[in-house]
Protein backbone atom coordinates (compact mmCIF):
# COMPACT_ATOMS: atom_id res chain seq x y z
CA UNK A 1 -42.11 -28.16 -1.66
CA UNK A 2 -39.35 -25.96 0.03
CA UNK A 3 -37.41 -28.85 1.79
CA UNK A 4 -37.97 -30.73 -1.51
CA UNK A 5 -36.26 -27.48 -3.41
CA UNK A 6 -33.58 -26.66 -1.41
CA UNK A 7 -32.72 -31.20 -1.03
CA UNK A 8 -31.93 -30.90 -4.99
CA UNK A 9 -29.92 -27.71 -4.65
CA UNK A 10 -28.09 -30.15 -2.18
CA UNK A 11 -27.84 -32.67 -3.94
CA UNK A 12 -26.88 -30.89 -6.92
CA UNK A 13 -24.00 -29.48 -5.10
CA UNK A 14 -22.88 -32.70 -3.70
CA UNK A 15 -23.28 -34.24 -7.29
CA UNK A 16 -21.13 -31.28 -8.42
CA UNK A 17 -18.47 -31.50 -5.43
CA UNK A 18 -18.05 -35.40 -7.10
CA UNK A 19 -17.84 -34.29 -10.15
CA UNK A 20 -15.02 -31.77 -9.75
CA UNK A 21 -13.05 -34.65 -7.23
CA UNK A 22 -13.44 -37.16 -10.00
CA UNK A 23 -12.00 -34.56 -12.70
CA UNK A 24 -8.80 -33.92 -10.08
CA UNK A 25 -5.95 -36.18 -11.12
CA UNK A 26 -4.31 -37.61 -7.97
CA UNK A 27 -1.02 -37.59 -9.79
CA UNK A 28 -1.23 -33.91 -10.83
CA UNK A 29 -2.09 -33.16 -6.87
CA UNK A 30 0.83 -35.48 -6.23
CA UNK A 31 3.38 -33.55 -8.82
CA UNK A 32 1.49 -29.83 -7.53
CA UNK A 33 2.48 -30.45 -4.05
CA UNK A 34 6.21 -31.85 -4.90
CA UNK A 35 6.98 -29.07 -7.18
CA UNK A 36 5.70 -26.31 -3.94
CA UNK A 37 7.11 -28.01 -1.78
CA UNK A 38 10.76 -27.86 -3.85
CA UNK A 39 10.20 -24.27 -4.77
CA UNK A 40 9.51 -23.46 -1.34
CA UNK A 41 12.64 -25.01 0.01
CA UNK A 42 14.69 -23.70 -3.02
CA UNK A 43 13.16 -19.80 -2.24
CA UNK A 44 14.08 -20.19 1.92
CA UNK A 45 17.60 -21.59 1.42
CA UNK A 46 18.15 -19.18 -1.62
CA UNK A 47 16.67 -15.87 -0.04
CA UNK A 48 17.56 -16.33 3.29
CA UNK A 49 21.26 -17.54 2.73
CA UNK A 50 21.57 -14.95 0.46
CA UNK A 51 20.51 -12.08 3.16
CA UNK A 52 22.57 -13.03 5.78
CA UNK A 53 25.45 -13.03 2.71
CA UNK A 54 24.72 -9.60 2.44
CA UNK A 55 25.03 -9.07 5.89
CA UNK A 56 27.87 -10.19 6.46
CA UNK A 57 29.72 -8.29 3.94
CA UNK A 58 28.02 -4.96 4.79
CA UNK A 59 28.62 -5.40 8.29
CA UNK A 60 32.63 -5.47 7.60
CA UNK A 61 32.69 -3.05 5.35
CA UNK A 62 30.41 -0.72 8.05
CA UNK A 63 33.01 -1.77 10.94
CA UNK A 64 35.35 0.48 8.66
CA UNK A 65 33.06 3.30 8.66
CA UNK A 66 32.35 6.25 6.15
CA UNK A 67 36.09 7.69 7.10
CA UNK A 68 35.86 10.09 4.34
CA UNK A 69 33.87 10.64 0.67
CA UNK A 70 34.83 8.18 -1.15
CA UNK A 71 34.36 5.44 1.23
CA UNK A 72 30.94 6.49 2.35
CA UNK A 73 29.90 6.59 -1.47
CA UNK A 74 30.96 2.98 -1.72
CA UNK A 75 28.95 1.92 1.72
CA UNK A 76 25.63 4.11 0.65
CA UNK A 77 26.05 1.88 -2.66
CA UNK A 78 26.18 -1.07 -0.83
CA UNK A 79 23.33 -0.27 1.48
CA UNK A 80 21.24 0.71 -1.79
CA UNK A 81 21.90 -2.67 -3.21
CA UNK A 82 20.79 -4.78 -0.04
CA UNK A 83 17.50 -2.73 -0.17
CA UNK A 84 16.53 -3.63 -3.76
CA UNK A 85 17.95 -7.05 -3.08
CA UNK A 86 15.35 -6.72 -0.08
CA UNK A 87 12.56 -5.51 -1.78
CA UNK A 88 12.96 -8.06 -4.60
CA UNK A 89 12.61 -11.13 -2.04
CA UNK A 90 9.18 -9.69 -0.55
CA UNK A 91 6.91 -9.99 -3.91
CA UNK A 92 8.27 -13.21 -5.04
CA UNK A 93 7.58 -14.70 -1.28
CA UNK A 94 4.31 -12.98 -1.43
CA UNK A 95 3.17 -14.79 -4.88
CA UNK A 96 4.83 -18.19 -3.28
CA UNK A 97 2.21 -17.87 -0.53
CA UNK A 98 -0.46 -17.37 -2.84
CA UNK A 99 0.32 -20.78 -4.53
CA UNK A 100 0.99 -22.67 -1.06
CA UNK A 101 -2.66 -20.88 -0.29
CA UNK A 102 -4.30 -22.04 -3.41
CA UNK A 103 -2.52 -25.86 -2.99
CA UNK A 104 -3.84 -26.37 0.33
CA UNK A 105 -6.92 -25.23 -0.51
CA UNK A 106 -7.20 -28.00 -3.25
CA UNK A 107 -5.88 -30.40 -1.35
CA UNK A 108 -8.48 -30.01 1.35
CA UNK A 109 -11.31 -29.90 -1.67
CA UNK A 110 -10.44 -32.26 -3.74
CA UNK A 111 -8.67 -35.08 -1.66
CA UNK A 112 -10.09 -37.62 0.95
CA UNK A 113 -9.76 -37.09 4.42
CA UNK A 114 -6.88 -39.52 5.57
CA UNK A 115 -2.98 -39.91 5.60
CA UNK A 116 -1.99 -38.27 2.73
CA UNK A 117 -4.11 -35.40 2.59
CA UNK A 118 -2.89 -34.87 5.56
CA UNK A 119 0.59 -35.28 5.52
CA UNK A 120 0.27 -32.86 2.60
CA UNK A 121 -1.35 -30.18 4.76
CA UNK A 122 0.90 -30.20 7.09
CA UNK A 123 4.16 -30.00 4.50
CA UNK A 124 2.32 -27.12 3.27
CA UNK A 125 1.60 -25.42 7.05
CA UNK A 126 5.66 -26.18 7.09
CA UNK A 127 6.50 -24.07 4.07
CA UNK A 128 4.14 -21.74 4.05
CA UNK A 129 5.72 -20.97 7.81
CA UNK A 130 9.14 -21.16 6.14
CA UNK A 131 8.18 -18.73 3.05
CA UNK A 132 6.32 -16.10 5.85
CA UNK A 133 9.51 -15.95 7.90
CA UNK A 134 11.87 -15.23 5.20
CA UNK A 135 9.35 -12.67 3.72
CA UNK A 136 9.45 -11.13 7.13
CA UNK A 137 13.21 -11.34 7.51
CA UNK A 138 13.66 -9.11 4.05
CA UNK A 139 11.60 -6.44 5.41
CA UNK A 140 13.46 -6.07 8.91
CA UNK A 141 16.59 -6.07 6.84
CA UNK A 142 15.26 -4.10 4.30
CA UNK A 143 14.17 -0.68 6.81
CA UNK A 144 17.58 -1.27 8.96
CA UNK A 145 19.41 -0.91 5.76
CA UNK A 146 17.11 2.20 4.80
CA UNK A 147 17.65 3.89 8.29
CA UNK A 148 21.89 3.13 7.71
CA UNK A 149 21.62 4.45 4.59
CA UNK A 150 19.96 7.96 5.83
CA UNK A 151 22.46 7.98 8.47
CA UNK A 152 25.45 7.25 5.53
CA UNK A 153 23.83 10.21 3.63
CA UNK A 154 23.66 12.56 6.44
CA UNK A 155 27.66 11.76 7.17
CA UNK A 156 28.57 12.35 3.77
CA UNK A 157 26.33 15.67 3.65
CA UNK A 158 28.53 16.66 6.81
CA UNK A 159 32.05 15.75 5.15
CA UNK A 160 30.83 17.52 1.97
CA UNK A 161 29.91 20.54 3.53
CA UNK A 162 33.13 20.38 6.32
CA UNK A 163 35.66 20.03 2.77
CA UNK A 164 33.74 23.00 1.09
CA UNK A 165 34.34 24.99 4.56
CA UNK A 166 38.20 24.23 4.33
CA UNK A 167 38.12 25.03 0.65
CA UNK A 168 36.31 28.29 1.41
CA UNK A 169 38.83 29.59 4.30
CA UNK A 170 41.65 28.05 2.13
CA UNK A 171 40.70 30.51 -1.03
CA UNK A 172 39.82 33.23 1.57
CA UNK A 173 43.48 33.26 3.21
CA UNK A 174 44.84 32.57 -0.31
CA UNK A 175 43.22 35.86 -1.25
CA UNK A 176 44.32 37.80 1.28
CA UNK A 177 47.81 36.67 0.62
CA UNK A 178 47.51 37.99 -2.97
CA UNK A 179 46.14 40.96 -1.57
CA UNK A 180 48.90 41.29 0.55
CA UNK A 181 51.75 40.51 -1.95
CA UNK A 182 50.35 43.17 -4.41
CA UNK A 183 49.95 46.25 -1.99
CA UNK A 184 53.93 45.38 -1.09
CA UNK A 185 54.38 45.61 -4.84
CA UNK A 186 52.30 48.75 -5.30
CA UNK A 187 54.55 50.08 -1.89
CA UNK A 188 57.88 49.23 -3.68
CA UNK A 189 56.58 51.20 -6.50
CA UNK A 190 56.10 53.99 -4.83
CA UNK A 191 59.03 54.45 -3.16
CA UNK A 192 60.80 53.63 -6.25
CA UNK A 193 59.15 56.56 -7.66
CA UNK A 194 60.03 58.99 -5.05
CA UNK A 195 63.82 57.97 -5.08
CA UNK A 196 63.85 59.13 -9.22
């Protein structure tokens, strides 16, 4: 009775497994895969061209350095705009994956073994490699940038505190000069005074 049981629990499934193949629309596989596929070429080209853009331009305008305020404003800016530019690429790679996931696990449910199917495993291995490595690529990018940043802020935190130092002795001897100039004045008084 057991073996009987668990044969039509089998052969349920199998009837089910049919059912759901049958219900899958070769074409709408066929469009599923080229649409991934093009939105998975479209995101590498896009994301990673567009981080080694940023490079680029940071780099030169780092070669300059922070020489003084104003110009280490404009490169912590910078550095703060490659992060978010960073941490935008990550989730949208991340929910790319998921769909190049989900495809290949239709593919491999719902399509014959042969040619095709497998020829449209493989394209998706291909991306999915191709998504992972830009994915990675923001997030090396994305902590150097962080750590040049800190280092940015900790320059300008020097400058800032090295101009209110001048500023400081600058009022200081400033002070002293007033302090000079009036007990000369108060002296000329006097000895205008004594003269009378």
């Amino acid at each position: 009775m057991k073996k009987l049981f668990f044969l039509g629990i089998f052969a349920l499934s199998l009837a089910e497994m049919r059912a759901q193949a049958a219900d899958v629309n070769p074409d709408s596989i066929q469009k599923e895969h080229n649409y991934l596929m093009g939105k998975a070429n479209s995101f590498f080209s896009t994301y990673k061209s567009g981080i080694d853009s940023r490079i680029k331009t940071t780099e030169r305008l780092a070669s300059k350095g922070a020489q003084d305020t104003s110009g280490a404003k404009s490169l912590i800016k910078v550095y703060q705009s490659d992060s978010s530019y960073c941490q935008m690429v990550i989730p949208k790679g991340d929910s790319l994956m998921q769909s190049l996931l989900a495809h290949g696990k239709r593919v491999k449910e719902t399509m014959p073994r042969g040619d095709l199917s497998d020829k449209f495993l493989s394209e998706n291995v291909e991306k999915m490699d191709k998504v992972e490595f830009v994915i990675k690529y923001a997030k090396d990018i994305g902590e150097q940038v962080v750590k040049f940043k800190k280092r940015t802020n900790k320059k300008l935190k020097e400058m800032k505190d090295e101009i209110a130092k001048q500023i400081a002795k600058e009022e200081k001897a400033k002070q002293k000069k007033l302090a000079k100039q009036e007990k000369n004045k108060n002296k000329k008084k006097k000895t205008k005074k004594r003269r009378r």
